[in-house]
N, C-alpha and C. Protein backbone atom coordinates (compact mmCIF):
# COMPACT_ATOMS: atom_id res chain seq x y z
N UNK A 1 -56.18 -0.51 -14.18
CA UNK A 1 -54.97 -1.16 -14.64
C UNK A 1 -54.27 -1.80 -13.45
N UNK A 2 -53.39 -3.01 -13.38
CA UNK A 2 -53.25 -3.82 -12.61
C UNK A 2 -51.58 -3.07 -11.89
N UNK A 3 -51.49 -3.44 -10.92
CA UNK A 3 -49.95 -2.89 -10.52
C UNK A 3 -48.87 -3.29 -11.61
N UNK A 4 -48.07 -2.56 -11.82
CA UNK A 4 -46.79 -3.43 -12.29
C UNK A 4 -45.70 -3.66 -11.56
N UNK A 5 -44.62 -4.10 -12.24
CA UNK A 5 -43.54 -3.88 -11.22
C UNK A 5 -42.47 -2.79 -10.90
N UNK A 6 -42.22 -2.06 -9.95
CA UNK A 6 -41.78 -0.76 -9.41
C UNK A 6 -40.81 -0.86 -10.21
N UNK A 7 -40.21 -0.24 -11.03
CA UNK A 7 -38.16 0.13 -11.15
C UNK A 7 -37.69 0.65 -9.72
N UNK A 8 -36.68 0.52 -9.40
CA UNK A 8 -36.18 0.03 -8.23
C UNK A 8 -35.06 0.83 -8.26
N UNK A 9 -33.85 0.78 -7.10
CA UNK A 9 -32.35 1.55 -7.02
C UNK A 9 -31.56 0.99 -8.56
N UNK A 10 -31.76 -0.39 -8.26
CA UNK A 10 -30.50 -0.52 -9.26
C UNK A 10 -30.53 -0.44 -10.57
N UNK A 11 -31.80 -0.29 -11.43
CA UNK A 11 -32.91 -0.25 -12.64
C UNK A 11 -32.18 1.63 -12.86
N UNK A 12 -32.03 2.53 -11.73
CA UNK A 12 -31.36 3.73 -12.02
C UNK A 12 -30.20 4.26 -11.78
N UNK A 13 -29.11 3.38 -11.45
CA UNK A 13 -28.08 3.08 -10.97
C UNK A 13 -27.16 2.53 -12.36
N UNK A 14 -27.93 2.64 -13.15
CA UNK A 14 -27.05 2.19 -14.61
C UNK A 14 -26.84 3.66 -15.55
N UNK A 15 -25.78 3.26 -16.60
CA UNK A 15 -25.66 4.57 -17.06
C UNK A 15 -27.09 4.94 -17.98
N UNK A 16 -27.22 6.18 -18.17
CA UNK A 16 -27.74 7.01 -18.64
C UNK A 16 -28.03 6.57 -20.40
N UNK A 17 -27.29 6.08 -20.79
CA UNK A 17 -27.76 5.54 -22.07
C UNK A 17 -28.10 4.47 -21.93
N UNK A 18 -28.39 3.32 -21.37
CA UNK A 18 -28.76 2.17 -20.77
C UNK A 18 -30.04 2.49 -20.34
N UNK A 19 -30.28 3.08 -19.85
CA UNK A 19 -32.02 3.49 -19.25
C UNK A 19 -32.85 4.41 -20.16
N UNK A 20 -32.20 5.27 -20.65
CA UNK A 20 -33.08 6.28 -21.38
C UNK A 20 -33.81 5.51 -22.79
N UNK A 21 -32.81 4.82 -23.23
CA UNK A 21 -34.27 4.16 -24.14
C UNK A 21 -34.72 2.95 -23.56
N UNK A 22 -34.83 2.40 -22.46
CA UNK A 22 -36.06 1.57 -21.82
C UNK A 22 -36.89 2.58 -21.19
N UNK A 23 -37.40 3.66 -20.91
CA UNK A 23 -38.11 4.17 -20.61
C UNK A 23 -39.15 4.06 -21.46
N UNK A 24 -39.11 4.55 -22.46
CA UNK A 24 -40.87 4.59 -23.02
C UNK A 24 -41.34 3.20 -23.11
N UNK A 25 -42.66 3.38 -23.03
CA UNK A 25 -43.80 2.22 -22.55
C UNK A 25 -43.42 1.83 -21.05
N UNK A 26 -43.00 2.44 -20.24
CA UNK A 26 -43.23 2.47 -18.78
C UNK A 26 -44.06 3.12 -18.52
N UNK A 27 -44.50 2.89 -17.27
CA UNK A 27 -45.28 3.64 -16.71
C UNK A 27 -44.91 4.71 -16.04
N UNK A 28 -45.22 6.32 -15.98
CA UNK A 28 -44.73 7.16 -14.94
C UNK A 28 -46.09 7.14 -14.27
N UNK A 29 -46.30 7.23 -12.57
CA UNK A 29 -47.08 6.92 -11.79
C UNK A 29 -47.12 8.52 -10.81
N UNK A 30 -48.22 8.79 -10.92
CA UNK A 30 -48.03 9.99 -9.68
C UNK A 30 -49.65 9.57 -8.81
N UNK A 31 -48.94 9.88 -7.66
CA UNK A 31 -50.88 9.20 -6.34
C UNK A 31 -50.88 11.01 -6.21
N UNK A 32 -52.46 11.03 -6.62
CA UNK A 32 -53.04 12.74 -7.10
C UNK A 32 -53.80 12.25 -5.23
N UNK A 33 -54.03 13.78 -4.70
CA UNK A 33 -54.21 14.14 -3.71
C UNK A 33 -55.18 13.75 -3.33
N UNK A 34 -56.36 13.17 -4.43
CA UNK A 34 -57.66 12.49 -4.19
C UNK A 34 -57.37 10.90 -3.49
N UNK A 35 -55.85 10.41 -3.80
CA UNK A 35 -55.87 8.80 -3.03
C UNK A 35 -55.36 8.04 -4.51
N UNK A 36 -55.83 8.72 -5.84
CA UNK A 36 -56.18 7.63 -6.82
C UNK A 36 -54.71 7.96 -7.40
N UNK A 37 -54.00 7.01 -7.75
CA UNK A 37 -52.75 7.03 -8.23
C UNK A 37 -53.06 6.97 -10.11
N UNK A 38 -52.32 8.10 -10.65
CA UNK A 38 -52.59 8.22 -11.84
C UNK A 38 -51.05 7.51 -12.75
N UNK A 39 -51.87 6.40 -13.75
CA UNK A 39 -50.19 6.01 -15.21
C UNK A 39 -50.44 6.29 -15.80
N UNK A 40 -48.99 6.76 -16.44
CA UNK A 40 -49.15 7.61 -17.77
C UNK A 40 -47.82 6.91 -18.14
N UNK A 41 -47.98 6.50 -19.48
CA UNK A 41 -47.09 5.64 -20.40
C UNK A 41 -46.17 6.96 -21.30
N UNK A 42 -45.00 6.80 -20.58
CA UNK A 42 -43.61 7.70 -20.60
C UNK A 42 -43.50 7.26 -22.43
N UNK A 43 -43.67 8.50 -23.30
CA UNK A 43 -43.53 8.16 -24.53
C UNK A 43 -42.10 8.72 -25.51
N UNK A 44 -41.60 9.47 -24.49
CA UNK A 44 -40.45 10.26 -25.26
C UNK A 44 -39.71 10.53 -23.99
N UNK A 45 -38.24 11.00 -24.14
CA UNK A 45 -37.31 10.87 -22.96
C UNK A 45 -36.20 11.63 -23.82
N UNK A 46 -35.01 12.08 -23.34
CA UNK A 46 -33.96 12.86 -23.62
C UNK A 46 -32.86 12.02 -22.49
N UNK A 47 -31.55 12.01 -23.14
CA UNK A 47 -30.43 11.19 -21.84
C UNK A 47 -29.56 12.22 -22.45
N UNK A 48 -28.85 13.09 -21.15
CA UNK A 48 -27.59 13.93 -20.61
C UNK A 48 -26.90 13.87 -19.86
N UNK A 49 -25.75 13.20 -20.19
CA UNK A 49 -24.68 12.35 -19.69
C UNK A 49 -23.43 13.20 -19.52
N UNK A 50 -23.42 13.58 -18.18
CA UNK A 50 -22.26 14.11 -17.29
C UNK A 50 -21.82 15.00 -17.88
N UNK A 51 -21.06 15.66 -16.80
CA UNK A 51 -20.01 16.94 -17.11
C UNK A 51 -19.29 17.23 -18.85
N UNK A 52 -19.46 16.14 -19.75
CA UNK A 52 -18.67 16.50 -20.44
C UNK A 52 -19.89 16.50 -21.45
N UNK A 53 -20.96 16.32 -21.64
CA UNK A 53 -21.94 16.62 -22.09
C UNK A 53 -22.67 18.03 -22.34
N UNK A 54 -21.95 18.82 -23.38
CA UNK A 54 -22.25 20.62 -23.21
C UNK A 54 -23.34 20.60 -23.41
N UNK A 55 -24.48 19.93 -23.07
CA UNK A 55 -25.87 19.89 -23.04
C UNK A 55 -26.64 19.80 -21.82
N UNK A 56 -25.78 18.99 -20.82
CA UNK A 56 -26.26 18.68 -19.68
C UNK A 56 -26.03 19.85 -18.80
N UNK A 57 -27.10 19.73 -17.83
CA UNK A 57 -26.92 21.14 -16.53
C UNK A 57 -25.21 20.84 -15.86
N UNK A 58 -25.08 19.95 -16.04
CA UNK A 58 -23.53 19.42 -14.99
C UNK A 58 -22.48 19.99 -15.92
N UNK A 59 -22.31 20.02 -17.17
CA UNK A 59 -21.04 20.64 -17.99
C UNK A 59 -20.31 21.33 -17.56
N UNK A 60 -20.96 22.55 -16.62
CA UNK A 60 -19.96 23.27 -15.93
C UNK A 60 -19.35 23.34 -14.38
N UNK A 61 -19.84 21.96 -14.67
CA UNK A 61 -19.52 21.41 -13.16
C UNK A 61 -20.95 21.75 -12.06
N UNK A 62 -20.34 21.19 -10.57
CA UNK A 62 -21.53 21.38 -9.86
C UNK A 62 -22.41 22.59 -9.08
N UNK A 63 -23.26 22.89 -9.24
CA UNK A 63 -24.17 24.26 -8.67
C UNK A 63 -25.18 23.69 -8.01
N UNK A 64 -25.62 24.68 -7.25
CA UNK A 64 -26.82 24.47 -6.07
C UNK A 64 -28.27 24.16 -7.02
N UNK A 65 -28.25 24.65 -8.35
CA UNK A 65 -29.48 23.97 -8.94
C UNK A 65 -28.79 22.81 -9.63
N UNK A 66 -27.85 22.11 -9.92
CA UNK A 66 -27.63 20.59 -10.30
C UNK A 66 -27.30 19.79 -9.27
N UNK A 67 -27.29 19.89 -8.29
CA UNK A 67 -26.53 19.20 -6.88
C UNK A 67 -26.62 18.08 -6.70
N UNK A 68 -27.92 17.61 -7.00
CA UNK A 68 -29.18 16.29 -6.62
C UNK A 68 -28.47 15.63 -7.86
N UNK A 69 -28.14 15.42 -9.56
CA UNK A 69 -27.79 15.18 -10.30
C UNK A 69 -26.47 14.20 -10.30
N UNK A 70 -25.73 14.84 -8.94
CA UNK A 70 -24.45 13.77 -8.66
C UNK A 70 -24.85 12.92 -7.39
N UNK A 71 -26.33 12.82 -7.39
CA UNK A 71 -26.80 11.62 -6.16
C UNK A 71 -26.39 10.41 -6.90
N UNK A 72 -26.74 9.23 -6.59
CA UNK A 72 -27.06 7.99 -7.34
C UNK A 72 -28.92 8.25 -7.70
N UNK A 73 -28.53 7.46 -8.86
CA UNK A 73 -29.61 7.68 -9.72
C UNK A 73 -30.71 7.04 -8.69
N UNK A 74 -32.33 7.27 -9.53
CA UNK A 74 -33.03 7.31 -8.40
C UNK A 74 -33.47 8.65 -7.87
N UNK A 75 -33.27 9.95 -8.05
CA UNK A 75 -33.73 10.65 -6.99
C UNK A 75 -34.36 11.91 -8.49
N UNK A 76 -35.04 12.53 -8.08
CA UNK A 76 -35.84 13.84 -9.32
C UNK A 76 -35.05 15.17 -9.12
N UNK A 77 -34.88 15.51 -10.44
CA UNK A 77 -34.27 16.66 -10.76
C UNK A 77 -35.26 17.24 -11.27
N UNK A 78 -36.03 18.64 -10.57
CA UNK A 78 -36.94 19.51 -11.18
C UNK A 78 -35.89 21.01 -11.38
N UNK A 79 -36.28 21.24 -12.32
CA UNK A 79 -35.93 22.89 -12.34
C UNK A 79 -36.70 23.31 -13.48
N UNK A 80 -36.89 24.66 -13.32
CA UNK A 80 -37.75 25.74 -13.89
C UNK A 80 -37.07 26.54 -14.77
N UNK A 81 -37.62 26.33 -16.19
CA UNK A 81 -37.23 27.02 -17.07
C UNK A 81 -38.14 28.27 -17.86
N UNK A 82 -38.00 29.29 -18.38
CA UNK A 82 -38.54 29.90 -19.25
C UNK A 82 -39.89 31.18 -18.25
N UNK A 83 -39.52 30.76 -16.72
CA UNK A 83 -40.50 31.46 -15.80
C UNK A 83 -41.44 30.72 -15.80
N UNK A 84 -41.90 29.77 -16.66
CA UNK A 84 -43.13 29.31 -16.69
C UNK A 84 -43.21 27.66 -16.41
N UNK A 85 -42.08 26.74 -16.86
CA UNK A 85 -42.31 25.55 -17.45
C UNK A 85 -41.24 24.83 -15.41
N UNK A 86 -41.92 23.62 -15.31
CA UNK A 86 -40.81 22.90 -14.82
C UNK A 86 -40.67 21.24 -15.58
N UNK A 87 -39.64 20.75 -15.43
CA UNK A 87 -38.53 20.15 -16.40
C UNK A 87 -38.87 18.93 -14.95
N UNK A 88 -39.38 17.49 -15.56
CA UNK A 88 -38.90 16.09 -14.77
C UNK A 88 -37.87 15.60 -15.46
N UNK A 89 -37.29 15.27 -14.76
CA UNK A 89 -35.47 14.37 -14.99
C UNK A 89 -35.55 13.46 -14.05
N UNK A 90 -34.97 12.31 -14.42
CA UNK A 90 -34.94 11.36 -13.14
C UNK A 90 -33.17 11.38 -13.20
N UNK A 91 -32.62 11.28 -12.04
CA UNK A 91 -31.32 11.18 -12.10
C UNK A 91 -30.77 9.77 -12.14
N UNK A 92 -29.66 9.38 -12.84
CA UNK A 92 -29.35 7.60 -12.85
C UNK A 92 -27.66 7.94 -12.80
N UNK A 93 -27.23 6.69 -13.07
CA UNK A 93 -25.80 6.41 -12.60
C UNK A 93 -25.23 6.24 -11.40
N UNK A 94 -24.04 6.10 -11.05
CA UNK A 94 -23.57 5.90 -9.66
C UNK A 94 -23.27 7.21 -9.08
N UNK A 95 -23.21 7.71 -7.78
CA UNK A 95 -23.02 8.93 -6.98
C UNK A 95 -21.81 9.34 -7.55
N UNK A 96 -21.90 10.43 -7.76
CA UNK A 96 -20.17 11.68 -8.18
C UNK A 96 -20.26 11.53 -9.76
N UNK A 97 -21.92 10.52 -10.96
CA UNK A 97 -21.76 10.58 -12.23
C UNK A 97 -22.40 11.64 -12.10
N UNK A 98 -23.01 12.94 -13.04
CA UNK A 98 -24.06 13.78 -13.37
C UNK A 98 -24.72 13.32 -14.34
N UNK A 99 -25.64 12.32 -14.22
CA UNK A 99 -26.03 11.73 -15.48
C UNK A 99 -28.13 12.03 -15.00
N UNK A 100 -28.87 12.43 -16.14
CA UNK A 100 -30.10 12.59 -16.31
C UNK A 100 -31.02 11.94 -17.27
N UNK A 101 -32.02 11.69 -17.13
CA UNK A 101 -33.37 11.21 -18.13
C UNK A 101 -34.04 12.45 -18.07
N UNK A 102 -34.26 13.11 -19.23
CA UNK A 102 -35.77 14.20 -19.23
C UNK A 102 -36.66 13.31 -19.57
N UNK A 103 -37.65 13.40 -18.88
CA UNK A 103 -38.88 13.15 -19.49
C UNK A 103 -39.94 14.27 -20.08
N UNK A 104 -39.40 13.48 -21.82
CA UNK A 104 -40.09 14.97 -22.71
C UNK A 104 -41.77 15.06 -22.99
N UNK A 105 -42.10 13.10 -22.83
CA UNK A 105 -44.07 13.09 -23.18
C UNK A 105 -44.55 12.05 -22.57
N UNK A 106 -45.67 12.07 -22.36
CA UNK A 106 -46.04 10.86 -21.36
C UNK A 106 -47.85 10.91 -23.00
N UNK A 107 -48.15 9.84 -22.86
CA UNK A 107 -49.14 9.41 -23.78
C UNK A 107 -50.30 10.90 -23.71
N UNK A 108 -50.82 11.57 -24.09
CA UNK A 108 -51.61 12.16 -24.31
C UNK A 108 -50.89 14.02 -23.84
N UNK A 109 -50.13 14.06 -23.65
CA UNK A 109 -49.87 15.59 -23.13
C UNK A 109 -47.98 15.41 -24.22
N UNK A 110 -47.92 15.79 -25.08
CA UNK A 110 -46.48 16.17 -25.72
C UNK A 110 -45.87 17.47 -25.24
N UNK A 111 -44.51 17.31 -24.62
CA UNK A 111 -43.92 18.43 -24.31
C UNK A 111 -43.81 18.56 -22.79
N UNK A 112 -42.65 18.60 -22.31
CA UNK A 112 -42.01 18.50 -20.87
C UNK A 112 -42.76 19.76 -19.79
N UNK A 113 -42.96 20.88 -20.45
CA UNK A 113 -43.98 21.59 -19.64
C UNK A 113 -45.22 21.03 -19.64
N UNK A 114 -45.61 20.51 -20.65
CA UNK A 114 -47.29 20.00 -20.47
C UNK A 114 -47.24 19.14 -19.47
N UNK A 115 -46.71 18.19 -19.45
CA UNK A 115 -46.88 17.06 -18.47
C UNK A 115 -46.53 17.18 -17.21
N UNK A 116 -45.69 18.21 -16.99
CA UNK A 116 -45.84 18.42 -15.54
C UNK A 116 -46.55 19.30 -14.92
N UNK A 117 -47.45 20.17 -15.65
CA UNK A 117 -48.52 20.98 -15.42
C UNK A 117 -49.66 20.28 -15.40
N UNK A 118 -49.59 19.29 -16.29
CA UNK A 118 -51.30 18.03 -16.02
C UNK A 118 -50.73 17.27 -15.12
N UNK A 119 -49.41 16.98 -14.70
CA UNK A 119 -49.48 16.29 -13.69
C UNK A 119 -49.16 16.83 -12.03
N UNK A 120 -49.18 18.17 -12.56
CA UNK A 120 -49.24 18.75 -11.17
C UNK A 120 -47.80 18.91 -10.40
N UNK A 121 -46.62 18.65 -11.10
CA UNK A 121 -45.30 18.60 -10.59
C UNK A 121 -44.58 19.87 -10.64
N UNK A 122 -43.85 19.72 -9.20
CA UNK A 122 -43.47 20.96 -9.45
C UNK A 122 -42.34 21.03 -8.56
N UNK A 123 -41.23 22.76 -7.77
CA UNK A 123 -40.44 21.89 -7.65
C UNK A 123 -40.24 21.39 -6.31
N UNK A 124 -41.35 21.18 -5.75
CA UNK A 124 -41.76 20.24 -4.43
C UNK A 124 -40.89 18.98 -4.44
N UNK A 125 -40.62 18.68 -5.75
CA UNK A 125 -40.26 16.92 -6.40
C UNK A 125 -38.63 16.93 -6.56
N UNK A 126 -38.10 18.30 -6.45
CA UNK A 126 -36.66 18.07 -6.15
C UNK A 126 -36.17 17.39 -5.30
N UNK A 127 -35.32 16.23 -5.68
CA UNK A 127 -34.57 15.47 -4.30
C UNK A 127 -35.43 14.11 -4.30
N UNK A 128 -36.98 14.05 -4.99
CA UNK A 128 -37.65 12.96 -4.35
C UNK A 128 -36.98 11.75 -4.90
N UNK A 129 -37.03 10.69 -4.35
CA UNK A 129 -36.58 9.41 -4.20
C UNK A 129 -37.67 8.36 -5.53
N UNK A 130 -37.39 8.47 -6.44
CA UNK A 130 -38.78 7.79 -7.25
C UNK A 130 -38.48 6.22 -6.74
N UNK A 131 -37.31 5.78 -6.42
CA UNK A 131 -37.26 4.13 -5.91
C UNK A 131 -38.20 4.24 -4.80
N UNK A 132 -38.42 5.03 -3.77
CA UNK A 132 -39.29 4.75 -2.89
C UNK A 132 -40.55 5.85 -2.63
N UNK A 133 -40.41 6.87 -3.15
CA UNK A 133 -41.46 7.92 -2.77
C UNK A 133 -42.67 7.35 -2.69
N UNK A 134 -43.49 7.57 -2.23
CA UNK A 134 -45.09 7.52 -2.54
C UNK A 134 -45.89 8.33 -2.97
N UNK A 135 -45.28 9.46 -3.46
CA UNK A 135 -45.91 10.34 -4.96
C UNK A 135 -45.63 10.18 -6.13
N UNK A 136 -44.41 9.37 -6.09
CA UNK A 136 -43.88 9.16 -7.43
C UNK A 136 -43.08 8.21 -7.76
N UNK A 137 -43.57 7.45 -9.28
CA UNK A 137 -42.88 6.26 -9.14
C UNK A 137 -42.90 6.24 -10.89
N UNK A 138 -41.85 4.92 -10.95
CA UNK A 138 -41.85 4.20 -12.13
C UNK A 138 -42.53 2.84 -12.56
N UNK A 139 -43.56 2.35 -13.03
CA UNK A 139 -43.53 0.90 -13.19
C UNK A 139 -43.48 0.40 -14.89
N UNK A 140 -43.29 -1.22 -14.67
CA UNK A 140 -43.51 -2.01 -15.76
C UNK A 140 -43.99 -2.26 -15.94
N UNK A 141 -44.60 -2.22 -16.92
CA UNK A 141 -46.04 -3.42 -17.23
C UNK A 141 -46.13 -4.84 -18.23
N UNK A 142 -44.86 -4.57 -18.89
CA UNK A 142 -44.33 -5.40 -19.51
C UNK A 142 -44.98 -4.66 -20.75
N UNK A 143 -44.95 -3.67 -21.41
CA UNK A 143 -45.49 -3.31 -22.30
C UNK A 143 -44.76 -2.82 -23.29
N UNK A 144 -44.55 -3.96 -24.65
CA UNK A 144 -43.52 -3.78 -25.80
C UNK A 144 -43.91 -2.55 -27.00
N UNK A 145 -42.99 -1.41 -27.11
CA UNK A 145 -43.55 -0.63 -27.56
C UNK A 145 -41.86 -0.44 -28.84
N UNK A 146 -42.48 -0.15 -30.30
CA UNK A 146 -41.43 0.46 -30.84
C UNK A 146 -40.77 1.29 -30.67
N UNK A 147 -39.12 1.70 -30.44
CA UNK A 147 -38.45 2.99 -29.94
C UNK A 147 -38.14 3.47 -31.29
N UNK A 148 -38.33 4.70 -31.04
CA UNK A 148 -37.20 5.45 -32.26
C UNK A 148 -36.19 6.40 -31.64
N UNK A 149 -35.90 6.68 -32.27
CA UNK A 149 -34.47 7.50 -31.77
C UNK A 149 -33.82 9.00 -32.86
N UNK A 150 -33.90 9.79 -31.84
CA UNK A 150 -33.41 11.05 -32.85
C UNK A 150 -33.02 11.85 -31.85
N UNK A 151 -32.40 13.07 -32.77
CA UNK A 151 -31.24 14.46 -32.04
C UNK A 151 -32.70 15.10 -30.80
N UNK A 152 -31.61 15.28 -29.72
CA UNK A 152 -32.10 16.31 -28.68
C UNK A 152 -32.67 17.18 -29.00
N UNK A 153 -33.84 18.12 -28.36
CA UNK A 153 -34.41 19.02 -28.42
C UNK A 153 -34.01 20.49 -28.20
N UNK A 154 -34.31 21.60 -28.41
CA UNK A 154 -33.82 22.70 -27.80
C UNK A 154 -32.47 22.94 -27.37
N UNK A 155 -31.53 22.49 -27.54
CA UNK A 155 -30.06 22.33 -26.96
C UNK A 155 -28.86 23.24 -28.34
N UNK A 156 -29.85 24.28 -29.06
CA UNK A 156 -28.39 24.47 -29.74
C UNK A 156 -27.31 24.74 -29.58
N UNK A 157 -27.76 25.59 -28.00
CA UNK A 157 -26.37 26.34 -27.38
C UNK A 157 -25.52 25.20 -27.28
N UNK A 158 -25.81 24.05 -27.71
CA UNK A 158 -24.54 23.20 -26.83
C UNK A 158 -23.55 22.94 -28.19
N UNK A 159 -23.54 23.43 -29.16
CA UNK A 159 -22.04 22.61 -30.82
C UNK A 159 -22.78 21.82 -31.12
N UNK A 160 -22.19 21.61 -32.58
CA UNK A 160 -22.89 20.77 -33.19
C UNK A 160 -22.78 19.26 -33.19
N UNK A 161 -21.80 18.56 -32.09
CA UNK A 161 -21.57 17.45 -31.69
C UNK A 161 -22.64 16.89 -30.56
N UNK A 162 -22.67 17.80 -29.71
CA UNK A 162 -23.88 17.96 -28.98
C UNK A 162 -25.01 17.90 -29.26
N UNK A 163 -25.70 18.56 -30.15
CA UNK A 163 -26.68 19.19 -30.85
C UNK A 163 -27.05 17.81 -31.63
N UNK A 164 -26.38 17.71 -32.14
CA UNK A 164 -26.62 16.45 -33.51
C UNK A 164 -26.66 14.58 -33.04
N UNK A 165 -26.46 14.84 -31.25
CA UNK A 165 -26.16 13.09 -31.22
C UNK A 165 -27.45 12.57 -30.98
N UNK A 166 -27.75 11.40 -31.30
CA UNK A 166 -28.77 10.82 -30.95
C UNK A 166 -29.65 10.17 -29.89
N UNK A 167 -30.15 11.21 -28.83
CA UNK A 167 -29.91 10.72 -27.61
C UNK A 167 -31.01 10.84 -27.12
N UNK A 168 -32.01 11.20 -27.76
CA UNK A 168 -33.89 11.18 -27.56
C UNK A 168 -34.63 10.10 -28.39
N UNK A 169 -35.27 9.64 -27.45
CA UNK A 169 -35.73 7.77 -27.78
C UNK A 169 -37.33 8.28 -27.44
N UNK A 170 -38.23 7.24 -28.19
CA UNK A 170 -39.47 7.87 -28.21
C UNK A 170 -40.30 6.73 -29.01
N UNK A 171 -41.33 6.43 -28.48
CA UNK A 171 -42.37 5.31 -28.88
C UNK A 171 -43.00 6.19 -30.58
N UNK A 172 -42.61 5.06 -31.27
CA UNK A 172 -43.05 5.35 -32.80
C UNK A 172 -44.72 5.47 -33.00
């Protein structure tokens, strides 16, 4: 498959509902230890938008595992849930927002632990820079894909305002 074009600082530098449904039919890009850089077409995504979001890690303000979250967007939020699973988030918005993308499926692996276990992520990837890293990236390919859109996953603890908004976008 041919390069595409990188997403960049300012492509994650927008709010959090603005990016989360252009994500699917991108490419998520990881270069595997062999040299060969592996895409995988980002098919489902989750957006958790700041402190006032009783869904998002930031709701209760800032902690040493959300820290990276009030960077400017652009940089990976890993954390480990359940003992077993770790969680990719790309962080977006301007520095001092807490705003996140989960990435919930990438084309062939459904489910935010699967894909970072086939893709080998882990939380080495806290802090990384996806505008510039060279393990990890975003591209375009220009590839038009139908979105759909429905309620967040797993989040009951958060009310039913929370719970019920529509904020997970996902190739039909």
């Amino acid at each position: 498959m041919n390069q595409g074009r990188r997403l960049n600082r300012d492509f994650f530098t927008r709010d959090v509902l603005e990016i989360a449904p252009s994500l699917p039919g991108k490419l998520l890009c990881v270069s595997g230890s062999n040299g060969i850089t592996h895409r995988h077409m980002i098919t489902e995504v989750e957006a958790y938008r700041g402190e006032e979001d009783e869904a998002c890690h930031a709701s209760r303000g800032r902690t040493s595992r959300n820290q990276i979250m009030y960077n400017r967007g652009g940089f990976i939020y890993m954390y480990f849930i359940y003992g077993m699973h770790w969680m990719l988030n790309i962080v977006t918005a301007e520095e001092g927002i807490p705003q996140a993308v989960l990435i919930r499926s990438i084309r062939g692996f459904n489910g935010p632990g699967k894909l970072t276990r086939h893709l080998k992520l882990d939380g080495s990837y806290y802090g990384e820079d996806i505008a510039e890293s060279e393990r990890i990236w975003v591209e375009d390919h220009g590839i038009n894909v139908d979105i759909g859109q429905g309620k967040r996953i797993g989040i009951n603890y958060a009310g039913s305002y929370w719970r019920d908004i529509d904020w997970r976008y996902y190739v039909r």
